[in-house]
N, C-alpha and C. Protein backbone atom coordinates (compact mmCIF):
# COMPACT_ATOMS: atom_id res chain seq x y z
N UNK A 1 0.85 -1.19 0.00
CA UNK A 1 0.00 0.00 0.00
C UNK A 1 0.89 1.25 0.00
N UNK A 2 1.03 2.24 -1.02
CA UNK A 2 1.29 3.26 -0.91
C UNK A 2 1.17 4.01 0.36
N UNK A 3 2.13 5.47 0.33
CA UNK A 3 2.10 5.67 1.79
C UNK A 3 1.40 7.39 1.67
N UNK A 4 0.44 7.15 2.42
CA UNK A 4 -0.43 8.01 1.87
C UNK A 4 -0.34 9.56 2.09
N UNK A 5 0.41 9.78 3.76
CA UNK A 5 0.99 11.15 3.68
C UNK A 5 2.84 11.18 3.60
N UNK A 6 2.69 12.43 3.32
CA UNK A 6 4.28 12.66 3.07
C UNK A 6 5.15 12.74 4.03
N UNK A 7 6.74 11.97 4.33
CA UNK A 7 7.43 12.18 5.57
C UNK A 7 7.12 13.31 5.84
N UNK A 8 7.02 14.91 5.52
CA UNK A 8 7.08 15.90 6.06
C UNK A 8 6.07 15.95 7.34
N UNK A 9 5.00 15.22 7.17
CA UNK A 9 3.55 15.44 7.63
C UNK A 9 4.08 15.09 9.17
N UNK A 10 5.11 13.98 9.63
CA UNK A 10 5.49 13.92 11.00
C UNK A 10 6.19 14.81 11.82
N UNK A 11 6.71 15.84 10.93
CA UNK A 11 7.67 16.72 11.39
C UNK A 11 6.67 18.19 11.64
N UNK A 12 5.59 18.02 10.83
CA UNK A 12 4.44 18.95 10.89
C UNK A 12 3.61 18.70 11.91
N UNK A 13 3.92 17.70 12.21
CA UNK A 13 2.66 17.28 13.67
C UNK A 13 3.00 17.68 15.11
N UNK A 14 4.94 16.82 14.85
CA UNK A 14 5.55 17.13 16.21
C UNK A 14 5.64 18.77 16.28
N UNK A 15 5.67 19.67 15.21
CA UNK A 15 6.27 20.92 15.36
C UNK A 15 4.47 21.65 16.07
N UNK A 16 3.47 21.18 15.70
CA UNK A 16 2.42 21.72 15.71
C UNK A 16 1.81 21.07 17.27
N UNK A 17 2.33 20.06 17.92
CA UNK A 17 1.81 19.76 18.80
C UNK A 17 2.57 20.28 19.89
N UNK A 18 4.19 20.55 20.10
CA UNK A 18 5.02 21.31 20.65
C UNK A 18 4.77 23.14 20.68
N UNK A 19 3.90 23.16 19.70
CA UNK A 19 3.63 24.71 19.13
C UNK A 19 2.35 25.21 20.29
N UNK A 20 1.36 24.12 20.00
CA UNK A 20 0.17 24.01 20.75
C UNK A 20 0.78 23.91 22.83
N UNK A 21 1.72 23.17 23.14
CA UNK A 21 1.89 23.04 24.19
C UNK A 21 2.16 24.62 24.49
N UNK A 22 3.46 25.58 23.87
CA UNK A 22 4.07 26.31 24.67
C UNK A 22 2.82 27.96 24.56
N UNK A 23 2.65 27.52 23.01
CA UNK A 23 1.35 28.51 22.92
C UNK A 23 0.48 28.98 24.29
N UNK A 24 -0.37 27.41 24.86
CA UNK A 24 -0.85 27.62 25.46
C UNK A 24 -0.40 28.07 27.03
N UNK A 25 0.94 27.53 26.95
CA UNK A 25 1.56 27.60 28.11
C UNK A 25 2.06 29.71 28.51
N UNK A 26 2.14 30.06 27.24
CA UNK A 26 2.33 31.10 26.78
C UNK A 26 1.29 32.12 27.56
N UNK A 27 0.06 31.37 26.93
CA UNK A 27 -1.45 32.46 27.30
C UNK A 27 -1.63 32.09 28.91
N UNK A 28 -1.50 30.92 29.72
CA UNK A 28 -1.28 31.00 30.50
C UNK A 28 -0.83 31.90 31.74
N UNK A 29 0.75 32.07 31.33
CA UNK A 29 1.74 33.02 32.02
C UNK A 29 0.96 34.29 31.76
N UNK A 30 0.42 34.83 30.69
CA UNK A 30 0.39 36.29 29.74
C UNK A 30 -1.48 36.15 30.94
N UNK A 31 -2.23 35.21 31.23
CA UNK A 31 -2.95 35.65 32.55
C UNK A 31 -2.60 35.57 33.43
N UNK A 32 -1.79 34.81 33.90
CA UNK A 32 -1.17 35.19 35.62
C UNK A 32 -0.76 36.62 35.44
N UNK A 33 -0.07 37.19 34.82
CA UNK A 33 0.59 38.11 34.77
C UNK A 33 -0.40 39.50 34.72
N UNK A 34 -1.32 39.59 33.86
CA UNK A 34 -2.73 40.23 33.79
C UNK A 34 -3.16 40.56 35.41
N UNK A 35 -3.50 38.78 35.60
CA UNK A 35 -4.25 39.00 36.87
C UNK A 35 -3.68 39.72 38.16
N UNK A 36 -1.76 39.74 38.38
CA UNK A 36 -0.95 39.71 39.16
C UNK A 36 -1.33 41.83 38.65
N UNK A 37 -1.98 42.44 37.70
CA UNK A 37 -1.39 43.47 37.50
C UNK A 37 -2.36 44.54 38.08
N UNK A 38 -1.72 46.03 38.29
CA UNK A 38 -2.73 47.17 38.97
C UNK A 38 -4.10 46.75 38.05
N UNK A 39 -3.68 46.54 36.83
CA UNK A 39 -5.77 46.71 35.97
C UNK A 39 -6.35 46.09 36.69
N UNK A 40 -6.01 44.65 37.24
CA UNK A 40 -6.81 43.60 37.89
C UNK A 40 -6.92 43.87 39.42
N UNK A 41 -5.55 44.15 40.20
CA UNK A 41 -6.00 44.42 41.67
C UNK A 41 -6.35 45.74 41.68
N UNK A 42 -5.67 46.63 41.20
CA UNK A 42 -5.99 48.15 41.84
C UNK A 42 -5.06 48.60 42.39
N UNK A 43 -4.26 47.68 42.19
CA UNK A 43 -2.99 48.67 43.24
C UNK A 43 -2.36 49.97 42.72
N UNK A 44 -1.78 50.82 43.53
CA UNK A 44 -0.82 51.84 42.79
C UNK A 44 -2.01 53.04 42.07
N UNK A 45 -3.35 52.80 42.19
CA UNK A 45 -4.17 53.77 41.79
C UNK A 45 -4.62 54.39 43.03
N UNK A 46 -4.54 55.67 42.84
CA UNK A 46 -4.83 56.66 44.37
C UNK A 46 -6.60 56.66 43.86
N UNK A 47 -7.43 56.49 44.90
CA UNK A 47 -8.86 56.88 45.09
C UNK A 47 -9.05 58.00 45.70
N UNK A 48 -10.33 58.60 44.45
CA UNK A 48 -10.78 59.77 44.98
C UNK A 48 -11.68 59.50 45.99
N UNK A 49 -12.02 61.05 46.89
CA UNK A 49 -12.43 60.77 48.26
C UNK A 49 -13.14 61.97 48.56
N UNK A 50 -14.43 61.95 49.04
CA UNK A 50 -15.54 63.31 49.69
C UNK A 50 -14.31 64.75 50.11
N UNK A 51 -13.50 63.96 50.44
CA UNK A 51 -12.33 65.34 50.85
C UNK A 51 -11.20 65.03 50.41
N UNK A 52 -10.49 65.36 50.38
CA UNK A 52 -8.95 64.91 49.47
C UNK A 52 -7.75 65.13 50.78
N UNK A 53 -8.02 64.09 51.83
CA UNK A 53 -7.00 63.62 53.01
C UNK A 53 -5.96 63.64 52.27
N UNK A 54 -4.93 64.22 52.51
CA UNK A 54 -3.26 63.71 52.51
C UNK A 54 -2.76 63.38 53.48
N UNK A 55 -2.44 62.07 53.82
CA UNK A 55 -1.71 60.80 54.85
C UNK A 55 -0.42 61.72 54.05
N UNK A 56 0.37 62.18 53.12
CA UNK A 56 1.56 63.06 53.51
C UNK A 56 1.77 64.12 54.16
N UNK A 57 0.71 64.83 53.95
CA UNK A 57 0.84 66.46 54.82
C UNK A 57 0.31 65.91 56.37
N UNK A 58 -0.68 64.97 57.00
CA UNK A 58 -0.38 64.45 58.34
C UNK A 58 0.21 63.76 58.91
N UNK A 59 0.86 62.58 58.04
CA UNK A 59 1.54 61.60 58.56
C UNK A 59 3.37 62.19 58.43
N UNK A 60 3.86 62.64 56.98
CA UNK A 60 5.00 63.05 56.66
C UNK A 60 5.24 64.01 57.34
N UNK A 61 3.91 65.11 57.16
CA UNK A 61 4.50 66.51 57.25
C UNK A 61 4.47 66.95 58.95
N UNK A 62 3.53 66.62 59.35
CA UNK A 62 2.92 66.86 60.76
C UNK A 62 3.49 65.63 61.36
N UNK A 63 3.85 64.71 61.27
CA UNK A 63 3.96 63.88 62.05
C UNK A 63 3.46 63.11 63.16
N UNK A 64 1.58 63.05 62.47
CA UNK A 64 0.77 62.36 63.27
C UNK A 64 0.98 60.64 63.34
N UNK A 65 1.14 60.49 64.62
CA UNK A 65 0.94 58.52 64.73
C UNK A 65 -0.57 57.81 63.94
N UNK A 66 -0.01 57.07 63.51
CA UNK A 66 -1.24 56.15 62.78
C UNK A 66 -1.93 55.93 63.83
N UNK A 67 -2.23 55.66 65.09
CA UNK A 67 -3.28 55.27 66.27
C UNK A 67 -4.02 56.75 66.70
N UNK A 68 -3.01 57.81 66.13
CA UNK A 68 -4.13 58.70 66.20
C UNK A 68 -5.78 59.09 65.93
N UNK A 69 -5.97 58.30 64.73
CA UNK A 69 -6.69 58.43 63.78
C UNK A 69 -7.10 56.89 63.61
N UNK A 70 -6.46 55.85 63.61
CA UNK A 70 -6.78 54.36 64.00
C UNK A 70 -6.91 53.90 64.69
N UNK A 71 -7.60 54.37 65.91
CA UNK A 71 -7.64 53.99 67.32
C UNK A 71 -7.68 52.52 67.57
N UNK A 72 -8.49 51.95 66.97
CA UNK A 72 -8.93 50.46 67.42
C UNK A 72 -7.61 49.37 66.62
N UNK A 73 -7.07 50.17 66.14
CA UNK A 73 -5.84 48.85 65.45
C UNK A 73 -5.19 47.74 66.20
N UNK A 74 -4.93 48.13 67.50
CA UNK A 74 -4.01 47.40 68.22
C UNK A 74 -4.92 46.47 69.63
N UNK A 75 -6.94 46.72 69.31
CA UNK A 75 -6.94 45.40 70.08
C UNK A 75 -8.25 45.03 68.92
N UNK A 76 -8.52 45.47 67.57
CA UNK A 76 -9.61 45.20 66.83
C UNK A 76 -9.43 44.51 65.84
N UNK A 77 -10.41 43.25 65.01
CA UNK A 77 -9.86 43.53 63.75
C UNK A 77 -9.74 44.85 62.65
N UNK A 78 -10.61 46.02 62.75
CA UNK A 78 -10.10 47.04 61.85
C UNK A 78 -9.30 47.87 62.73
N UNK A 79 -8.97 48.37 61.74
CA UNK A 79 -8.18 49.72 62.34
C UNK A 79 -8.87 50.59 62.77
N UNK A 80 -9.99 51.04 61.92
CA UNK A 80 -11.14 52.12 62.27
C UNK A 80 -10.96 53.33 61.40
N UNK A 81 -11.87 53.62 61.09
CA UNK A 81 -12.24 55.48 60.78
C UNK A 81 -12.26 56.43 61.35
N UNK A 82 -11.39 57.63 61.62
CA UNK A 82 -12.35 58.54 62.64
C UNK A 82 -12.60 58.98 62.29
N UNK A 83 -14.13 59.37 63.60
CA UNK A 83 -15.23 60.38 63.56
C UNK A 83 -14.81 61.76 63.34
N UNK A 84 -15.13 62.33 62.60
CA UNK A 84 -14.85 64.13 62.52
C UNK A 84 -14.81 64.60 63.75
N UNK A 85 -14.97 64.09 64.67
CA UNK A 85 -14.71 65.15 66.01
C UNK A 85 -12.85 64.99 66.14
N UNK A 86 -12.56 63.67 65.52
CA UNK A 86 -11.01 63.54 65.37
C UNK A 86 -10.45 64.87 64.71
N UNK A 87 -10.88 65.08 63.67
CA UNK A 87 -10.50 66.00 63.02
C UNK A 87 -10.79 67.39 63.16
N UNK A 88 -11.84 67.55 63.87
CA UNK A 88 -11.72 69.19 64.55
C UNK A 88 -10.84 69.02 65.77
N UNK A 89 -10.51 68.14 66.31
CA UNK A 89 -9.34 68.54 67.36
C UNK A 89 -8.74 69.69 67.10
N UNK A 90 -8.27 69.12 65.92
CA UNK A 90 -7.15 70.40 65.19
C UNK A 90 -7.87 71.65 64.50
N UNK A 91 -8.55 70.99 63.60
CA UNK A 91 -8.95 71.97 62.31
C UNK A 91 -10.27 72.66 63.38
N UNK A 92 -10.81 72.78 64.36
CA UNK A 92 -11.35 74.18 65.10
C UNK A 92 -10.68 74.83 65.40
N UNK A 93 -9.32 75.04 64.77
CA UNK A 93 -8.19 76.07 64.75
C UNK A 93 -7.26 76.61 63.61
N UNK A 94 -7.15 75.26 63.62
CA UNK A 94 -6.07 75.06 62.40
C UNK A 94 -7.22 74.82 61.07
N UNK A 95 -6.97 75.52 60.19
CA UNK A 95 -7.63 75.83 58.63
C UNK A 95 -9.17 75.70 59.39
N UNK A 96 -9.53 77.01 60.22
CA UNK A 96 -11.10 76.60 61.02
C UNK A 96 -12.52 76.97 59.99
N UNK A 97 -11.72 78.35 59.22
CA UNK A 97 -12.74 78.79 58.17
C UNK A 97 -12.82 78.28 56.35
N UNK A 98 -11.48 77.38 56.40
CA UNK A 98 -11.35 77.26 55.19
C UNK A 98 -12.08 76.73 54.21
N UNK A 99 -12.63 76.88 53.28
CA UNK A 99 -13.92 76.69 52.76
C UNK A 99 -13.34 74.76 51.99
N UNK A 100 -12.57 74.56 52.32
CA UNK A 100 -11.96 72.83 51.38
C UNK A 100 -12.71 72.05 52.71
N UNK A 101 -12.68 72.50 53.33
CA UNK A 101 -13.25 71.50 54.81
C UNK A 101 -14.20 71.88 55.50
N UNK A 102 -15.26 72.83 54.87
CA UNK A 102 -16.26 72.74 54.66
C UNK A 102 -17.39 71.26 55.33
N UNK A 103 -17.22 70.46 54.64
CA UNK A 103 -17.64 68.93 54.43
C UNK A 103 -17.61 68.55 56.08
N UNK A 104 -16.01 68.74 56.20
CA UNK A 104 -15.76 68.35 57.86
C UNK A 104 -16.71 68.89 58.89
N UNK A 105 -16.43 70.21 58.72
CA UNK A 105 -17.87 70.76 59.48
C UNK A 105 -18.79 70.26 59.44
N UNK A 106 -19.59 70.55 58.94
CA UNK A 106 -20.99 70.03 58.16
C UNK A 106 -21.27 69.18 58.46
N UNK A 107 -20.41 67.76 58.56
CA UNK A 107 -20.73 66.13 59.18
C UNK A 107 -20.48 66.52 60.91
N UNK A 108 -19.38 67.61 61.35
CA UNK A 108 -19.49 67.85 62.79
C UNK A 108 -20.65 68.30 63.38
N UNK A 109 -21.23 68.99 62.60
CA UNK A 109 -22.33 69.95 63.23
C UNK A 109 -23.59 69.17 63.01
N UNK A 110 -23.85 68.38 61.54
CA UNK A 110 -25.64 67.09 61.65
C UNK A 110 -25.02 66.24 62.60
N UNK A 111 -23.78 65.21 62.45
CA UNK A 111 -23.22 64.00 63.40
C UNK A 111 -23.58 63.11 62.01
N UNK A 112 -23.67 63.57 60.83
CA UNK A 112 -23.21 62.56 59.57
C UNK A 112 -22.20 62.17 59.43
N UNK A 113 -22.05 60.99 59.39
CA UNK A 113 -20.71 60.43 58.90
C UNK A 113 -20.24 60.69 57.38
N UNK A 114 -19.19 60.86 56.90
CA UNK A 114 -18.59 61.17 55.70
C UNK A 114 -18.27 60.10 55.09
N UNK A 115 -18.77 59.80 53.90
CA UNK A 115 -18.82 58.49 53.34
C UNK A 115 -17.31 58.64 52.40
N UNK A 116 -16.13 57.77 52.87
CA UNK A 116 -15.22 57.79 52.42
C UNK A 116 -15.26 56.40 51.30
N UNK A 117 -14.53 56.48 50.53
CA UNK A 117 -14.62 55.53 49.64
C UNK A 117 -13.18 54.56 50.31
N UNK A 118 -13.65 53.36 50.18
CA UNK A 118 -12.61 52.10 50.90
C UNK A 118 -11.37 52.17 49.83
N UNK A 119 -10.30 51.82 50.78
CA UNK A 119 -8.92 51.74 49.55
C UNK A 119 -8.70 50.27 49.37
N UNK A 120 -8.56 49.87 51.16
CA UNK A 120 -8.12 48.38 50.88
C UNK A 120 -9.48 47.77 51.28
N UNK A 121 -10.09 46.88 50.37
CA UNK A 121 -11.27 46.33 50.18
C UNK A 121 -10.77 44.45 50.38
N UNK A 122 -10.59 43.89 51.26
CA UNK A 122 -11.20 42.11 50.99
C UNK A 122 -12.26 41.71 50.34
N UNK A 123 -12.13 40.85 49.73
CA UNK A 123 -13.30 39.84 49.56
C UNK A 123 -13.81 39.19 50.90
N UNK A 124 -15.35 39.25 50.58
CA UNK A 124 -16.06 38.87 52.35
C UNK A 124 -16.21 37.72 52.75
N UNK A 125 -15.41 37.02 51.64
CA UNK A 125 -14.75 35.74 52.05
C UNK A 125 -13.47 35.42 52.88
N UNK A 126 -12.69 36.74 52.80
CA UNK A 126 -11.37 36.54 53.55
C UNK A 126 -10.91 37.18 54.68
N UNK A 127 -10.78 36.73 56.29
CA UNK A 127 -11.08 37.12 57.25
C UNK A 127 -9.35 37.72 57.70
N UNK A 128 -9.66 38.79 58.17
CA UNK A 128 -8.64 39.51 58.21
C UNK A 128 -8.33 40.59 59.35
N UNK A 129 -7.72 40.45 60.51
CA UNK A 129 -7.36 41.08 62.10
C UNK A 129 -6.24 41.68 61.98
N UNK A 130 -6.27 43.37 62.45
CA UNK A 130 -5.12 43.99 62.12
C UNK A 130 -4.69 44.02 63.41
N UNK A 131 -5.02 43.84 64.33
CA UNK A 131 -4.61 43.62 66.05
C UNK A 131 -3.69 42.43 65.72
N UNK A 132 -3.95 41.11 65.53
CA UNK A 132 -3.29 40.12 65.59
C UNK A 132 -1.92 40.76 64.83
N UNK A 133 -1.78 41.23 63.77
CA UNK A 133 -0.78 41.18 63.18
C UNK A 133 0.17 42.29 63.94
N UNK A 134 -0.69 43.74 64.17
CA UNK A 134 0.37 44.58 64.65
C UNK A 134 0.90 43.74 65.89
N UNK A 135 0.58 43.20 66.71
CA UNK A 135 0.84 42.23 67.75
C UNK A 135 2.23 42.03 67.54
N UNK A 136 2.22 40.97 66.46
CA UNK A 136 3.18 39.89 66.21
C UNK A 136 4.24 41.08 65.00
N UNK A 137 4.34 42.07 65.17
CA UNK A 137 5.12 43.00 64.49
C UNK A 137 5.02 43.00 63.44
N UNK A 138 4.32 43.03 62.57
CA UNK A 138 3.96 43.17 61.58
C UNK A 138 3.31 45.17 61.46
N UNK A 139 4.88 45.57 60.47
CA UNK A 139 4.31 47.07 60.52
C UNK A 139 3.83 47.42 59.30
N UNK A 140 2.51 49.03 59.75
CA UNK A 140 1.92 49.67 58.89
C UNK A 140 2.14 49.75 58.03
N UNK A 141 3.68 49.78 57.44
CA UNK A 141 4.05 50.22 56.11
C UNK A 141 4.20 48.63 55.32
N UNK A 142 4.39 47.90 55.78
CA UNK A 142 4.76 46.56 55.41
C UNK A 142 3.26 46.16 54.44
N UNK A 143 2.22 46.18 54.46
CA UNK A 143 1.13 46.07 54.11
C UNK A 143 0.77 47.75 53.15
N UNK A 144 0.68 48.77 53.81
CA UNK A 144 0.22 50.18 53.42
C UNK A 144 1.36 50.51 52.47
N UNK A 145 1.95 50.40 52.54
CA UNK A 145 3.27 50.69 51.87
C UNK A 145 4.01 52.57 52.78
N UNK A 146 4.17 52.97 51.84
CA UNK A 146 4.91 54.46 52.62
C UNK A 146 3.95 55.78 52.58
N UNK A 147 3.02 55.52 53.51
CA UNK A 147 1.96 56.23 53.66
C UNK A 147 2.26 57.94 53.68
N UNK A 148 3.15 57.99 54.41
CA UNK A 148 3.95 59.29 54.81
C UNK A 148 4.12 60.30 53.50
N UNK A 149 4.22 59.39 52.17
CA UNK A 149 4.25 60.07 50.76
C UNK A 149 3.17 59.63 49.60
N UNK A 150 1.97 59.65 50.68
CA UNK A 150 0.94 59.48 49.89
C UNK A 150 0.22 60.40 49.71
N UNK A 151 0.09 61.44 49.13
CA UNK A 151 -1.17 62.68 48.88
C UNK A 151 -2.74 62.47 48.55
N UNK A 152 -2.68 61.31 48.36
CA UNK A 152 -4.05 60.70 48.01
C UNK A 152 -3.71 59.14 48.51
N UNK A 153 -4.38 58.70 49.06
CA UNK A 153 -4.40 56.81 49.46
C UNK A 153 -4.39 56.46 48.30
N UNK A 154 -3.84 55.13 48.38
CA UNK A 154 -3.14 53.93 47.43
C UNK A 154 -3.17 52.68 47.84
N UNK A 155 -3.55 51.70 47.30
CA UNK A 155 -3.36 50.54 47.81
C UNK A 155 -2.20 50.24 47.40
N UNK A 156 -1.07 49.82 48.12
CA UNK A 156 0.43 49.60 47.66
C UNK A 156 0.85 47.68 47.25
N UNK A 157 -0.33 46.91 47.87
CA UNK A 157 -0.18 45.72 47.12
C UNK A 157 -0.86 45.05 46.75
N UNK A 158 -0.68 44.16 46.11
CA UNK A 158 -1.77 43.70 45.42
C UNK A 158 -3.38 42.74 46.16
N UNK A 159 -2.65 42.62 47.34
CA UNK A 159 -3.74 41.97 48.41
C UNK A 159 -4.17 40.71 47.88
N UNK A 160 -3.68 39.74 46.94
CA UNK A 160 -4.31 38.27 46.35
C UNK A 160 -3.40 37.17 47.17
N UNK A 161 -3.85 36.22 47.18
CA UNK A 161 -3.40 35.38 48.28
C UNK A 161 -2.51 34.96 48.08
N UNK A 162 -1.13 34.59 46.70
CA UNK A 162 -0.38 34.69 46.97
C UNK A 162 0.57 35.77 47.73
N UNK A 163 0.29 36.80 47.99
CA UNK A 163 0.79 37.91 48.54
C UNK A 163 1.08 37.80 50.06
N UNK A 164 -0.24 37.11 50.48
CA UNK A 164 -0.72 37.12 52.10
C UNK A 164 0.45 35.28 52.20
N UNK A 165 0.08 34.34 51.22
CA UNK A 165 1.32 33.37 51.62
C UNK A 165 2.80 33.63 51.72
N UNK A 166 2.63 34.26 50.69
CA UNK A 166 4.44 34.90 51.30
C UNK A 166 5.17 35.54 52.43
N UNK A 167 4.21 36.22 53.07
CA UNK A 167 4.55 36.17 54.37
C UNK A 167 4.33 35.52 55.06
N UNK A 168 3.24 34.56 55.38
CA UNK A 168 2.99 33.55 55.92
C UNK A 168 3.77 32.31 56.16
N UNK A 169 4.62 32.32 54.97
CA UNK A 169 5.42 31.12 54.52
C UNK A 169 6.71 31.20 55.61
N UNK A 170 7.26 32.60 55.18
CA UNK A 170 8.56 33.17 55.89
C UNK A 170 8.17 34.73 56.73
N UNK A 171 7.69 34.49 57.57
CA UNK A 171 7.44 35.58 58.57
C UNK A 171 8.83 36.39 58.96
N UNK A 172 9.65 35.60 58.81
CA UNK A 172 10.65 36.25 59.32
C UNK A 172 11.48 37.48 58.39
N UNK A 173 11.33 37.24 56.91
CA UNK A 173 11.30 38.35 56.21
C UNK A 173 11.23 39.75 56.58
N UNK A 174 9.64 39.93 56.86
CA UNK A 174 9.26 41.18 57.08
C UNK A 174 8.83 41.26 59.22
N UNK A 175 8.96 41.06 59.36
CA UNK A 175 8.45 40.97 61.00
C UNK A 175 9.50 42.04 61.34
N UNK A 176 9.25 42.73 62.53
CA UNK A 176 9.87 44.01 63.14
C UNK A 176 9.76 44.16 64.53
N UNK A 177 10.58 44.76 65.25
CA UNK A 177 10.57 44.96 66.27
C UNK A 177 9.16 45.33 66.77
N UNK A 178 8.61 45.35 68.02
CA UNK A 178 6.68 45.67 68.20
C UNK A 178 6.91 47.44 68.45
N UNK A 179 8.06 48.04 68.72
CA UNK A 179 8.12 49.23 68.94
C UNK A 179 8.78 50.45 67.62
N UNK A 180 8.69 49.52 66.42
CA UNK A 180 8.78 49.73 65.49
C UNK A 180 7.70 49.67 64.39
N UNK A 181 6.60 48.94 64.97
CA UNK A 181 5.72 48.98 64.13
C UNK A 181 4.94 50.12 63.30
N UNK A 182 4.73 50.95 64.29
CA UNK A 182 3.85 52.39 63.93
C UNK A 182 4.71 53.16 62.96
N UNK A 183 6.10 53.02 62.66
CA UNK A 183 7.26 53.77 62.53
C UNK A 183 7.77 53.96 60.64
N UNK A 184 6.77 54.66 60.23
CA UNK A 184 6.76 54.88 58.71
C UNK A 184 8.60 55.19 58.19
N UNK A 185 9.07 55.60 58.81
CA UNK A 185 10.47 55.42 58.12
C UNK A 185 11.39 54.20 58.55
N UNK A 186 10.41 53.46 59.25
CA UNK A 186 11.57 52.11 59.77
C UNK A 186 12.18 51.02 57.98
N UNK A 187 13.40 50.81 58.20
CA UNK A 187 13.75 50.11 56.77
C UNK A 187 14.53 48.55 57.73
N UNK A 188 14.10 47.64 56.97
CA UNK A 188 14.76 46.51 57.46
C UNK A 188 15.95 46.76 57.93
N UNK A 189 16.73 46.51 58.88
CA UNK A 189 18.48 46.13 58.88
C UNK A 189 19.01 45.28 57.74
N UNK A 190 20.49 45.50 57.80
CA UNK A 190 21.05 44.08 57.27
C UNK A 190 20.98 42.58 57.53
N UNK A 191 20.75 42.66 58.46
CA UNK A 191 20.48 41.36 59.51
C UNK A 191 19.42 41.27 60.11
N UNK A 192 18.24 41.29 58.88
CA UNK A 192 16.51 40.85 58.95
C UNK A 192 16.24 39.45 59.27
N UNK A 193 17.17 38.85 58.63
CA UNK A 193 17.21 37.73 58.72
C UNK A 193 17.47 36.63 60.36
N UNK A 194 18.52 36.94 60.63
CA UNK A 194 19.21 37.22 61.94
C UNK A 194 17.89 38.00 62.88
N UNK A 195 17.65 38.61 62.63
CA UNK A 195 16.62 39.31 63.65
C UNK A 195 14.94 38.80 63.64
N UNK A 196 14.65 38.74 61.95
CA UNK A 196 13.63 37.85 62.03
C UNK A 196 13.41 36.49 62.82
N UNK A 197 14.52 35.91 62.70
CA UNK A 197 14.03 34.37 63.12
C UNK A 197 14.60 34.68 64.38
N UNK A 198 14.95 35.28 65.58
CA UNK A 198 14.95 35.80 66.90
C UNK A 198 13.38 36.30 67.25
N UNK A 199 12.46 37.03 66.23
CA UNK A 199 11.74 37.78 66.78
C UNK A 199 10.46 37.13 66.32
N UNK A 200 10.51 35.80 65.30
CA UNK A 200 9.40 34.81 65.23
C UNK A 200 9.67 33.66 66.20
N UNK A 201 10.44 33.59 67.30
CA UNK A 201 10.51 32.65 67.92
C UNK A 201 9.93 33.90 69.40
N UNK A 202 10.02 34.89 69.56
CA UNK A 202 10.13 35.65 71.10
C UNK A 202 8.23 35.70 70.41
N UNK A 203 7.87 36.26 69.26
CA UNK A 203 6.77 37.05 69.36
C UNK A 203 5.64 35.43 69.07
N UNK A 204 6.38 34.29 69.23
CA UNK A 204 5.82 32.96 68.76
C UNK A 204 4.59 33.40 67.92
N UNK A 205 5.32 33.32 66.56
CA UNK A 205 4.71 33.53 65.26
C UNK A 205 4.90 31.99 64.64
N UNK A 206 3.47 32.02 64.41
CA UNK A 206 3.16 30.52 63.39
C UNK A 206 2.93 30.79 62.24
N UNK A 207 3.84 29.82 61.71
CA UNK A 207 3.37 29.81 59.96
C UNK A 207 2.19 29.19 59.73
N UNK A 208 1.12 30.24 59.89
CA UNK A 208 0.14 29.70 59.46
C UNK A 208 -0.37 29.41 57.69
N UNK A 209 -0.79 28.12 57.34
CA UNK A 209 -0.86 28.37 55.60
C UNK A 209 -2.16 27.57 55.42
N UNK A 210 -2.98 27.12 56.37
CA UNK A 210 -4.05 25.95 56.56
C UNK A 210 -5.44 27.19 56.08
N UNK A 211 -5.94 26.67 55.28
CA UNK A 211 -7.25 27.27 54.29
C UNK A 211 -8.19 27.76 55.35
N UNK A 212 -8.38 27.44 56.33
CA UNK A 212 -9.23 27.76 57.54
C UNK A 212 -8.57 29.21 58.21
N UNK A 213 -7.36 29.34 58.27
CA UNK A 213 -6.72 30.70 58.93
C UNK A 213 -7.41 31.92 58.59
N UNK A 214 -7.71 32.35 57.03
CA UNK A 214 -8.07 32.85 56.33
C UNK A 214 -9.58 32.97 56.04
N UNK A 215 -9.99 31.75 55.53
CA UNK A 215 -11.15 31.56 54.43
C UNK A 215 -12.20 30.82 56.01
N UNK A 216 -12.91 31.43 56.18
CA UNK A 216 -13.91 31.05 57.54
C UNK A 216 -15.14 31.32 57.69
């Protein structure tokens, strides 16, 4: 019997079935990569807001503590919002007539709350305690990124669960002294390493990675 396709036709198959593997392997990577990006999480985009807060001109410039204004961080799971009476502390003095804060008033004087738009948003599937973590040294900026030079809020990471395993995995990475936590210019040492795994054994930090930690 004659041979009905041409040798070439095997070299056309293997090249086309090797083609098909990396192709797809290709589109693959080209969505992780998508999904890993600001279009998909949001990160690195500043949100607009009823008033236009700069965490640089209070946190950088003034040099307000994050528990000022986050009261409940260190025994809650949120951090908290404050109430505009936070904010006339100051501003019934400081900028008292200025017509940009306006708004502030206005919610001081009905007792409306000011509907701020959320930066860092979970899914209400994923359970999440900022007490536990500042606890176990885990600082503000480590998560927020460098708030101090933010003129508008930003979400600084991408918040998807590989993100949250990576620290999880190796705590000792990023973990910090507990009197360093609040401390927007704190930068790792050279010897994070060295200090991490000293300060996941004192602050007995578990690698937690069990689907239940999280997802509840």
């Amino acid at each position: 019997m004659s041979q009905i396709f041409h040798r070439s036709a095997n070299t056309i198959a293997r090249v086309s079935i090797f083609g098909a593997v990396f192709f797809i392997a290709g589109l693959l990577g080209l969505f992780a990569e998508v999904n890993r990006s600001p279009w998909m999480t949001g990160a690195h985009v500043a949100r607009d807001q009823p008033i236009q807060f700069s965490h640089e001109r209070h946190v950088g410039g003034n040099g307000i503590d994050c528990r000022y204004c986050h009261t409940s961080v260190e025994e809650s799971s949120f951090a908290g919002i404050p109430p505009t009476r936070t904010c006339m502390n100051c501003h019934s003095q400081i900028f008292a007539n200025s017509p940009f804060l306006e708004p502030v008033r206005e919610s001081f004087r009905s007792g409306r709350s000011i509907q701020w738009n959320r930066v860092h948003d979970l899914p209400d599937f994923v359970y999440f305690d900022h007490s536990i973590h500042v606890n176990k040294g885990v600082g503000c900026t480590t998560c927020h990124g460098p708030v101090d030079r933010m003129p508008l809020m930003w979400q600084e990471q991408s918040l998807q669960m590989e993100w949250c395993l990576d620290c999880h995995r190796s705590p000792e990475r990023y973990v910090r002294p507990r009197e360093a936590v609040f401390r927007v210019d704190y930068a790792p040492p050279a010897n994070q390493a060295e200090l991490g795994a000293r300060l996941v054994a004192e602050y007995q930090i578990q690698k937690l990675t069990s689907c239940s930690v999280c997802h509840r």
